[in-house]
N, C-alpha and C. Protein backbone atom coordinates (compact mmCIF):
# COMPACT_ATOMS: atom_id res chain seq x y z
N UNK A 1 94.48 114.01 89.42
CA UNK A 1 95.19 114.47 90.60
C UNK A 1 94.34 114.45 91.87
N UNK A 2 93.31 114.68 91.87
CA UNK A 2 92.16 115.11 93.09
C UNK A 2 91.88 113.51 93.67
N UNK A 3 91.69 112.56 92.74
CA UNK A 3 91.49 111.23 93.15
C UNK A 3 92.68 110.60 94.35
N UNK A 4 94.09 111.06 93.31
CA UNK A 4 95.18 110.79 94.37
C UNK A 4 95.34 111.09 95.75
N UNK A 5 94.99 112.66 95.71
CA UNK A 5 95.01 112.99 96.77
C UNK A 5 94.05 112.25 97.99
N UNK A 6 92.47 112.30 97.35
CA UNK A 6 92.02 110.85 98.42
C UNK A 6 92.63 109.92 99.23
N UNK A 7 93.24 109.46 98.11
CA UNK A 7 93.62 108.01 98.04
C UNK A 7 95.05 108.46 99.19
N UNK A 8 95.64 109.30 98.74
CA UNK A 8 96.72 109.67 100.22
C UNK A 8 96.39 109.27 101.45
N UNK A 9 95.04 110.67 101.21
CA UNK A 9 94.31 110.75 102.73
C UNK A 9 94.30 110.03 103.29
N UNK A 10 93.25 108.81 102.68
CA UNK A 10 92.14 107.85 103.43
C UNK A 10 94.03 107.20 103.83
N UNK A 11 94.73 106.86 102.81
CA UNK A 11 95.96 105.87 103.52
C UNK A 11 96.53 106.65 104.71
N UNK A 12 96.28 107.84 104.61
CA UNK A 12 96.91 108.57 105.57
C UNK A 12 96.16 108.24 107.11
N UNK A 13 94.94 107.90 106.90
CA UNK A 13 93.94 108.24 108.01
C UNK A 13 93.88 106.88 108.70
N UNK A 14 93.75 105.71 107.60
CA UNK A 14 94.31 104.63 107.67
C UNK A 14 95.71 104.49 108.95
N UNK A 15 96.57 105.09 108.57
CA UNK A 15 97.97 104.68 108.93
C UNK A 15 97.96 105.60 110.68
N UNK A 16 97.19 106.67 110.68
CA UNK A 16 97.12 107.47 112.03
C UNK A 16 96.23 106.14 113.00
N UNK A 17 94.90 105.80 111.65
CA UNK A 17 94.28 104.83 112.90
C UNK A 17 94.88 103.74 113.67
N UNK A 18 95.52 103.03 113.04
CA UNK A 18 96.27 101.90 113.36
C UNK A 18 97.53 102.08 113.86
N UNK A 19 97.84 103.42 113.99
CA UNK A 19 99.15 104.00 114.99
C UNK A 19 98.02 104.22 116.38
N UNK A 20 97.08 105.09 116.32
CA UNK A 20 95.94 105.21 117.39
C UNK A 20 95.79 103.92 118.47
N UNK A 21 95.51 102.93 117.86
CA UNK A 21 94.90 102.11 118.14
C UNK A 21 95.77 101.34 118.66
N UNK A 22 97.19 100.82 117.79
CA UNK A 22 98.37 100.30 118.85
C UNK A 22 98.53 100.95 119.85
N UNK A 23 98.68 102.53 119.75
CA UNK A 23 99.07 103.24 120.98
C UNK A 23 97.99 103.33 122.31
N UNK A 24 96.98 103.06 121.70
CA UNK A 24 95.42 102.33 123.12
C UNK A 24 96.26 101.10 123.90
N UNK A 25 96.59 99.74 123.28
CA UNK A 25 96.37 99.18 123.62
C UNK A 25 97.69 98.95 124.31
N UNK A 26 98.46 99.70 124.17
CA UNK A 26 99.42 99.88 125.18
C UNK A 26 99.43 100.05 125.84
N UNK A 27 98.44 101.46 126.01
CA UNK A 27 98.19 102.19 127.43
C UNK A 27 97.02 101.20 128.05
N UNK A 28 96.69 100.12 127.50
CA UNK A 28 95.62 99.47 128.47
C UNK A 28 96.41 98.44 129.12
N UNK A 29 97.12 97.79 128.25
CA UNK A 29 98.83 96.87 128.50
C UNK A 29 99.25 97.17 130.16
N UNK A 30 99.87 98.56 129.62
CA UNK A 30 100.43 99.31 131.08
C UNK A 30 99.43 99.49 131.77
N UNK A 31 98.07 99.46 131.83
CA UNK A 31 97.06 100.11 132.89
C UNK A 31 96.90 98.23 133.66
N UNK A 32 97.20 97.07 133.01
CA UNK A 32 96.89 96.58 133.55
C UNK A 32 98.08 95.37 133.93
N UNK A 33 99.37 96.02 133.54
CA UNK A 33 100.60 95.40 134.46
C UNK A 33 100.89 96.28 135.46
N UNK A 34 100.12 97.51 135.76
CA UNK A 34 100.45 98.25 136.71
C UNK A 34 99.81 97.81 137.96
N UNK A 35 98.55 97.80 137.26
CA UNK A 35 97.61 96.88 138.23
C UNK A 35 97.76 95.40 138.83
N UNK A 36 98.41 94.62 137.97
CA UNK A 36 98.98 93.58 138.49
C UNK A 36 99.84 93.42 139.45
N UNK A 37 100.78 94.35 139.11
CA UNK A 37 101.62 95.08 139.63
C UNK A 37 101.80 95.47 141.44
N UNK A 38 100.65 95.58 141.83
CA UNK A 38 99.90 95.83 142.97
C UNK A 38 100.28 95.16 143.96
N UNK A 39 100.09 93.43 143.17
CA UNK A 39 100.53 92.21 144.56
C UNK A 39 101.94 91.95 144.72
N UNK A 40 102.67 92.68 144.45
CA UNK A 40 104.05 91.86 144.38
C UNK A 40 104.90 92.20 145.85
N UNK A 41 104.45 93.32 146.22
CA UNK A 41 104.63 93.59 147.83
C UNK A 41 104.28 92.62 148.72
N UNK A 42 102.26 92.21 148.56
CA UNK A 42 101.94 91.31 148.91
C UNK A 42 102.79 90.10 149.35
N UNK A 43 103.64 89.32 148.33
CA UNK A 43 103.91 88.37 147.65
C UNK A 43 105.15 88.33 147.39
N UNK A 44 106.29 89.16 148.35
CA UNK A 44 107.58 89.37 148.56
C UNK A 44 108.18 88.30 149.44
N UNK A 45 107.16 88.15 150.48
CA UNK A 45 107.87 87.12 151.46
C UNK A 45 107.32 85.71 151.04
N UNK A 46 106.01 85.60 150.54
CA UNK A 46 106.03 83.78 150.46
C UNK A 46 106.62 83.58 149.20
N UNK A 47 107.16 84.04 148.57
CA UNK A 47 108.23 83.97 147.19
C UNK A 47 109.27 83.87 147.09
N UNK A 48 110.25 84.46 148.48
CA UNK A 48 111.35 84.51 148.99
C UNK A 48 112.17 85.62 147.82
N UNK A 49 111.26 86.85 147.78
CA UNK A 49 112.32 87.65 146.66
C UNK A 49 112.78 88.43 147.61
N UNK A 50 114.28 88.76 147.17
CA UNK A 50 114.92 89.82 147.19
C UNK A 50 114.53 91.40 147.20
N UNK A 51 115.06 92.49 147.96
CA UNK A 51 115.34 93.72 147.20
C UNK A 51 115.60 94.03 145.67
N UNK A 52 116.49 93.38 145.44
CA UNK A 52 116.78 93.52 143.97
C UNK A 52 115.80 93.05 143.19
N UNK A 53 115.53 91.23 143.27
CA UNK A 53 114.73 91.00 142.47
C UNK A 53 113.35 91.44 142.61
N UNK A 54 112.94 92.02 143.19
CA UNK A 54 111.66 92.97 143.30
C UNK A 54 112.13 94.00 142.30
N UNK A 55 112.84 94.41 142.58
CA UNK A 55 113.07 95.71 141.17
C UNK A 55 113.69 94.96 139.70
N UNK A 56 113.55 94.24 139.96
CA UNK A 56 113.64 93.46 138.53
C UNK A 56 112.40 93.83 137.93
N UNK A 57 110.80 93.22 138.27
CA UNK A 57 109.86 93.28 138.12
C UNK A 57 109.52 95.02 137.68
N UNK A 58 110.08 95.33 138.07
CA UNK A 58 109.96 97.10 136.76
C UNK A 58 110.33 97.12 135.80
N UNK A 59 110.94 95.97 135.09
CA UNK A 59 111.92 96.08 133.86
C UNK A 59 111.83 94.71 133.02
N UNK A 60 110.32 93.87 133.97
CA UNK A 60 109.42 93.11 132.83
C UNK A 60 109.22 93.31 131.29
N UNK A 61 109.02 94.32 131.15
CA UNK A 61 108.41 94.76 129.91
C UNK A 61 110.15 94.63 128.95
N UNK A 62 111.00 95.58 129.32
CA UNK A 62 112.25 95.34 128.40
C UNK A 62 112.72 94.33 128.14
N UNK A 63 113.18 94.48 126.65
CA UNK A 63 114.00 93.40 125.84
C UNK A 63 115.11 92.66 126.73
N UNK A 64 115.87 92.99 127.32
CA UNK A 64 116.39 91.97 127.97
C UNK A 64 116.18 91.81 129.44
N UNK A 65 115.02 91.93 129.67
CA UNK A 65 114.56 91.18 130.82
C UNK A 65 114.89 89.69 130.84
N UNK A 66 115.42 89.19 132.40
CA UNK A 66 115.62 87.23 132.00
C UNK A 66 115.00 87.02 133.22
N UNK A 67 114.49 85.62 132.10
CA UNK A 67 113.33 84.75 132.67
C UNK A 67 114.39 83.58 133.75
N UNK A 68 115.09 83.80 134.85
CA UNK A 68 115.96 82.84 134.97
C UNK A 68 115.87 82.71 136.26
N UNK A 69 115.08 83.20 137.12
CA UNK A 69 115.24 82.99 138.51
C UNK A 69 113.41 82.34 139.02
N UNK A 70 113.53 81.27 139.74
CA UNK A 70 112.60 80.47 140.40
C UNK A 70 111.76 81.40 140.82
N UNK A 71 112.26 82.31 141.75
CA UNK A 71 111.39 82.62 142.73
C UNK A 71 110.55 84.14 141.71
N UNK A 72 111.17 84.45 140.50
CA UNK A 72 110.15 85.54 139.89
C UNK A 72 108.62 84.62 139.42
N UNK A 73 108.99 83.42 138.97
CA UNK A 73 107.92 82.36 138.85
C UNK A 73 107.01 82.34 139.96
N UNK A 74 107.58 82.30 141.43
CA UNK A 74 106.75 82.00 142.64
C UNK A 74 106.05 83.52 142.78
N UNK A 75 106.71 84.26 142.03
CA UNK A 75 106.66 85.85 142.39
C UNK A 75 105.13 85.57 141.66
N UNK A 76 104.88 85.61 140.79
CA UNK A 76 104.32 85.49 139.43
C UNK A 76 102.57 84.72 139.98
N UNK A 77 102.87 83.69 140.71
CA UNK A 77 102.18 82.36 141.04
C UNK A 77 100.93 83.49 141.74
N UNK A 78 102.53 84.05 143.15
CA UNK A 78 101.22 84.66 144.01
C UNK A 78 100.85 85.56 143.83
N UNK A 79 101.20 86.46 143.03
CA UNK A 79 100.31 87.28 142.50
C UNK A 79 98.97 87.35 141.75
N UNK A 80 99.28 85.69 140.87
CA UNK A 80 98.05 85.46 140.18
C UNK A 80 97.21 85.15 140.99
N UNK A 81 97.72 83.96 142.12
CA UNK A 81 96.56 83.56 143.38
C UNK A 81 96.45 84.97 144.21
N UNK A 82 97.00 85.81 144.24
CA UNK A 82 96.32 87.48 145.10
C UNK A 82 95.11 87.73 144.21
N UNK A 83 95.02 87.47 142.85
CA UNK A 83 93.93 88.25 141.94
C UNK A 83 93.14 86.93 141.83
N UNK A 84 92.88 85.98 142.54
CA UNK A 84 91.86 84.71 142.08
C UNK A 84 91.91 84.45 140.72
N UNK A 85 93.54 84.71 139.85
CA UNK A 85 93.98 84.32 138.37
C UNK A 85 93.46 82.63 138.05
N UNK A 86 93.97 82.08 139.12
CA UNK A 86 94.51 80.50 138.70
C UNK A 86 93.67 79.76 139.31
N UNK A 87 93.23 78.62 138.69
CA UNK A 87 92.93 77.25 139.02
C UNK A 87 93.60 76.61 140.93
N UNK A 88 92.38 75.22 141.31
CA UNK A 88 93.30 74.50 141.96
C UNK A 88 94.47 74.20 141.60
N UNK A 89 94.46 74.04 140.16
CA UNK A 89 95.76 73.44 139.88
C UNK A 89 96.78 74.23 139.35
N UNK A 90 96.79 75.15 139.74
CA UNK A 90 97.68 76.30 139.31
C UNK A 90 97.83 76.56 137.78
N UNK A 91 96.65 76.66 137.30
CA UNK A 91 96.60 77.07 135.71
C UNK A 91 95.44 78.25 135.56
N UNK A 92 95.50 79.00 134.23
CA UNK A 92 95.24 80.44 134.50
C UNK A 92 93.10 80.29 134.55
N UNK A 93 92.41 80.89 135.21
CA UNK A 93 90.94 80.91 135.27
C UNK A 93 90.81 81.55 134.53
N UNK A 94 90.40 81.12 133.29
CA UNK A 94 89.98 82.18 132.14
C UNK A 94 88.78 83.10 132.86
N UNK A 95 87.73 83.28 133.06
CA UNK A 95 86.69 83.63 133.62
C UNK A 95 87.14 84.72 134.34
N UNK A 96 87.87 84.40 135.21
CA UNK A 96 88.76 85.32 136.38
C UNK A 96 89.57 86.20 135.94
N UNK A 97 90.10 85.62 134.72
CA UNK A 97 91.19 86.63 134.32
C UNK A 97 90.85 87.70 133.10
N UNK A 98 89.54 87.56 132.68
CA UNK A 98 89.65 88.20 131.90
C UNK A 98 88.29 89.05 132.35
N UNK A 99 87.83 88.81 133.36
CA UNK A 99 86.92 89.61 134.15
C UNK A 99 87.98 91.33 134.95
N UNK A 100 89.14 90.27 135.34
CA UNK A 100 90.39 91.03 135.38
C UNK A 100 90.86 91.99 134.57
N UNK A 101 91.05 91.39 133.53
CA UNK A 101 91.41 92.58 132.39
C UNK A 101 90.60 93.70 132.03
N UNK A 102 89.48 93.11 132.07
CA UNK A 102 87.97 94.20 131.82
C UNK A 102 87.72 94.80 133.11
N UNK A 103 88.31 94.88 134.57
CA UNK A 103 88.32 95.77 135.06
C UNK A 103 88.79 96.98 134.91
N UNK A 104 89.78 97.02 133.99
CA UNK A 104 90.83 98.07 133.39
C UNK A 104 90.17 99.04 132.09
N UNK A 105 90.05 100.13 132.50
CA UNK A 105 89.88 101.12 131.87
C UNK A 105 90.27 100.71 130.06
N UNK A 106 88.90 100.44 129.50
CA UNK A 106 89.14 99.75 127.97
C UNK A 106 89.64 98.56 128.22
N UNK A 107 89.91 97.32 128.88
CA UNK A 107 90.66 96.34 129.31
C UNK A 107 89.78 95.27 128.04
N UNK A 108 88.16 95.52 128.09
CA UNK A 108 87.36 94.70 126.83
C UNK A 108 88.02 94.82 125.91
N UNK A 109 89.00 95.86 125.52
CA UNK A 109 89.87 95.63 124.14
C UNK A 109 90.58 94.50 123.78
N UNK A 110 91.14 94.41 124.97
CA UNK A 110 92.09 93.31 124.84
C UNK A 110 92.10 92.06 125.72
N UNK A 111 90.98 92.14 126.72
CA UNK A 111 90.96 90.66 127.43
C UNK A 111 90.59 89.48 126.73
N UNK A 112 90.36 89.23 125.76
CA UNK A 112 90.17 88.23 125.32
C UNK A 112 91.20 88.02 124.15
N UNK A 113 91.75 88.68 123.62
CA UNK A 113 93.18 87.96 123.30
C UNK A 113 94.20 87.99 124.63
N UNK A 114 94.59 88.51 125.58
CA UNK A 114 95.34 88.73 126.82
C UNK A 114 94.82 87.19 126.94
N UNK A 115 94.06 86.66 127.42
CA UNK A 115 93.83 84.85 127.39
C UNK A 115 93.87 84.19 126.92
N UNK A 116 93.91 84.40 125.13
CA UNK A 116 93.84 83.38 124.42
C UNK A 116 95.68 83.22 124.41
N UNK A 117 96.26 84.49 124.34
CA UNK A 117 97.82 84.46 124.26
C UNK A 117 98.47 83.92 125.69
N UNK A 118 98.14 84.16 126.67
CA UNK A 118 97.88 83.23 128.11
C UNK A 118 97.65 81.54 128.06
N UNK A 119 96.90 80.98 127.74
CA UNK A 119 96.11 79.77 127.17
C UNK A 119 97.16 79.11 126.04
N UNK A 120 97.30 79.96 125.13
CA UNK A 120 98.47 79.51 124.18
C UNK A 120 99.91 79.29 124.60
N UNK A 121 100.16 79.92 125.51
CA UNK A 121 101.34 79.72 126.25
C UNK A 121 101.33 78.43 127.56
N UNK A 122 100.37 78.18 128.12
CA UNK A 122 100.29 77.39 128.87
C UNK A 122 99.86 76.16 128.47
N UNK A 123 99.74 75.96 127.07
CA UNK A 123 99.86 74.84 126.60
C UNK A 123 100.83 74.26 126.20
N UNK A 124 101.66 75.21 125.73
CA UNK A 124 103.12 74.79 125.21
C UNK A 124 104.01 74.18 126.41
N UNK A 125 103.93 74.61 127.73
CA UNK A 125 104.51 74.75 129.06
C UNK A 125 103.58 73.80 129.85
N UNK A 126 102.45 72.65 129.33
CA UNK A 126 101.79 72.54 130.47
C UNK A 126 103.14 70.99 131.55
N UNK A 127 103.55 70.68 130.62
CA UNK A 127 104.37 69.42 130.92
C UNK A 127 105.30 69.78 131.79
N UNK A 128 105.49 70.87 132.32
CA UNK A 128 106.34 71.60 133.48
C UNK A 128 105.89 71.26 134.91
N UNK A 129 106.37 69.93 135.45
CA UNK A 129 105.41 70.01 136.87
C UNK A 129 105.77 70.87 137.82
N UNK A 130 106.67 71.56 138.21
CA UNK A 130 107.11 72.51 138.69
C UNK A 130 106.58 74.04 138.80
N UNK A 131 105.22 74.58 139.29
CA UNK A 131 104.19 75.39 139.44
C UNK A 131 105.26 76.54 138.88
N UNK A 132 106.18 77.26 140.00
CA UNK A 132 107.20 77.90 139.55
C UNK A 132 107.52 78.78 138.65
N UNK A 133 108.39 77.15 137.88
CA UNK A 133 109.05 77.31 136.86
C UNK A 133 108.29 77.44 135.91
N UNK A 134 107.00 76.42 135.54
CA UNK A 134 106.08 76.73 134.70
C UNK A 134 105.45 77.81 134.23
N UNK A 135 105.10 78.22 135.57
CA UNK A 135 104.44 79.76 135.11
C UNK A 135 105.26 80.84 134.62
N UNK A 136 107.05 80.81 135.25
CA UNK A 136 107.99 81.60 134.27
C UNK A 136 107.93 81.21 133.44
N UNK A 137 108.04 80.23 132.47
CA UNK A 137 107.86 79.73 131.23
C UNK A 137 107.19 80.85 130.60
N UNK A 138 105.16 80.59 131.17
CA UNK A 138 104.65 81.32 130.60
C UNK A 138 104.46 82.53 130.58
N UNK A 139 105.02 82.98 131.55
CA UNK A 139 105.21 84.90 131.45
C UNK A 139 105.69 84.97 130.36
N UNK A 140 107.02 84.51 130.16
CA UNK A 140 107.83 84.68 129.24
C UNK A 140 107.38 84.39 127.93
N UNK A 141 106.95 83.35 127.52
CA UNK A 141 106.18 83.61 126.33
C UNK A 141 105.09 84.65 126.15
N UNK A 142 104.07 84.98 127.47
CA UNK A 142 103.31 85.92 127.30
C UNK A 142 103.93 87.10 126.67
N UNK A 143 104.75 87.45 127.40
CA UNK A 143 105.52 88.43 127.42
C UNK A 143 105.98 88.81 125.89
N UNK A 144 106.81 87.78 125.54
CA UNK A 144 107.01 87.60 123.71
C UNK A 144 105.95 87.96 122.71
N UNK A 145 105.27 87.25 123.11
CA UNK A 145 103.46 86.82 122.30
C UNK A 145 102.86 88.26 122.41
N UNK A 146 102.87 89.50 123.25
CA UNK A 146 102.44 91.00 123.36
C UNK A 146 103.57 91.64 122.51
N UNK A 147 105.00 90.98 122.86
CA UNK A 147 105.65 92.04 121.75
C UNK A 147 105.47 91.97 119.95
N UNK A 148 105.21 90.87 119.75
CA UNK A 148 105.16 89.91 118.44
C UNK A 148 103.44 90.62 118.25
N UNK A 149 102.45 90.82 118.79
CA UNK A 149 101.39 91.44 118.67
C UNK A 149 101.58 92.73 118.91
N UNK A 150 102.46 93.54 118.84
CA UNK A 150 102.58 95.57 118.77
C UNK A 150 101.51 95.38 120.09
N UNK A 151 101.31 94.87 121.33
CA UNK A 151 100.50 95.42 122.60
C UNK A 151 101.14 95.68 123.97
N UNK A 152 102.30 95.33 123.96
CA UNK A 152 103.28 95.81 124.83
C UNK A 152 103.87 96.55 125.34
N UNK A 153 103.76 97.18 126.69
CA UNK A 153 103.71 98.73 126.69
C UNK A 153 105.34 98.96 126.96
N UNK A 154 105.67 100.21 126.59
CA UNK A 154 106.79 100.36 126.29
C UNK A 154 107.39 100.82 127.42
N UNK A 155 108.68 100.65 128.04
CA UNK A 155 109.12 100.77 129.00
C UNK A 155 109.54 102.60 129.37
N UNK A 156 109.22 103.43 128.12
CA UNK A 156 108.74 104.98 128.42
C UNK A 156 107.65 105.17 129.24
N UNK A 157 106.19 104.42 128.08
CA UNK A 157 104.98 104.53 129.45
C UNK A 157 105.02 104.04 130.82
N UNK A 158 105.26 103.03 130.75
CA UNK A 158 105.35 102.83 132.20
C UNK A 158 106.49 103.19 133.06
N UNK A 159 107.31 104.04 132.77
CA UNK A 159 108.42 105.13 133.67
C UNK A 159 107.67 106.47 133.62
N UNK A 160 107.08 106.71 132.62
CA UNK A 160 106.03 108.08 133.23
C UNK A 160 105.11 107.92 134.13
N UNK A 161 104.47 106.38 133.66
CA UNK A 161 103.21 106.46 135.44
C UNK A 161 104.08 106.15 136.66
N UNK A 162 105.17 105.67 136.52
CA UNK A 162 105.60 105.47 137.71
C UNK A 162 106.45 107.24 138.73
N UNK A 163 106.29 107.93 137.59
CA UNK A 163 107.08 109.01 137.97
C UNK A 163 105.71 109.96 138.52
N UNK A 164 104.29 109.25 137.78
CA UNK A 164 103.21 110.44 137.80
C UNK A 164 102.64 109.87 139.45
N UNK A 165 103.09 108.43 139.12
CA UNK A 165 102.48 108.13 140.53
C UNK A 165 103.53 108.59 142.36
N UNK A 166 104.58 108.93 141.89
CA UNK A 166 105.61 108.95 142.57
C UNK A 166 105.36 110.27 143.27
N UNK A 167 105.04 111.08 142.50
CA UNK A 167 104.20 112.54 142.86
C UNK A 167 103.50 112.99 143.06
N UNK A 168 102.71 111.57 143.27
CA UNK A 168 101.18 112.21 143.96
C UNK A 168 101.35 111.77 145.16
C-alpha cells in the first residue's frame, strides 16, 4: 500500500508540474502578444485598418478568429518592421526576434521554439509573393502551431491584463 501511495504522489506532482509549466508559458505567450501588441496604433494608418478591424486584433488568440482580411497582414508586416522582426525581404530575423521574445519576462522559455514554429510556418507560405497576404498566412499558422503546442494564451488571461491595465 505505502509504495502506491508514492507512486500517486510523484504522478500527482508530475501532473501539477506540467499543468505549472503550461500555465508559465502562457503567461509568457500573453506577456509577449501584449507586447507586440504595442505597435498596432503605430501601424493603423500605413495598413489602412479600420476601427473595427483594430479591435479584431484583441480576439487573435480565439478559436474563431479569421485570417481573411489583407490589411490585418499589412497590420501584422508593420508591426513586425516597428520591432526590427523582418528581413529586407520581408521574412522573419531570427536573431531579432528571438532577442524579442527574451526581452519578456521568462521569454528564454519559449523563444526559441516561438521561431522555430515562425520559420516552420514561413516555409510552408514562402511561395506567397504578396508580403501581406503571406505573412497572414503565417500568423495563422503560428497561431495554430501555439494552440496544437498547449502555449497559447487564453483569451481569459489576456482580458484580465487588459482590464488590470485599463485601471491603472
Amino acid at each position: 500500500m505505502p509504495q502506491e501511495n508514492i507512486r500517486r504522489a510523484l504522478a500527482w506532482l508530475l501532473v501539477c508540474g506540467l499543468a505549472a509549466q503550461a500555465s508559465g508559458t502562457k503567461e509568457i505567450m500573453k506577456d509577449v502578444t501584449l507586447g507586440f501588441g504595442e505597435a498596432l496604433q503605430h501601424c493603423r494608418d500605413e495598413s489602412q485598418l479600420t476601427e473595427e478591424k483594430m479591435e479584431e486584433f484583441f480576439h487573435f488568440w480565439r478559436d474563431d478568429f479569421k485570417f481573411e482580411d489583407r490589411e490585418l497582414g499589412c497590420a501584422i508586416k508593420c508591426m513586425s518592421s516597428h520591432f526590427n522582426l523582418l528581413t529586407d525581404s520581408h521574412r522573419m530575423h531570427h536573431e531579432n526576434t528571438d532577442e524579442f521574445i527574451k526581452s519578456f519576462p521568462n521569454g528564454e522559455v519559449l523563444s526559441k521554439q516561438m521561431v522555430q514554429l515562425i520559420h516552420n510556418c514561413e516555409q510552408k507560405f514562402d511561395d506567397i509573393e504578396d508580403h501581406c497576404w503571406r505573412i497572414l498566412r503565417i500568423a495563422e499558422c503560428f497561431k495554430n502551431s501555439c494552440v496544437e503546442a498547449h502555449i497559447a494564451p487564453t483569451m481569459e488571461l489576456l482580458m484580465a491584463e487588459f482590464i488590470m491595465e485599463a485601471e491603472n
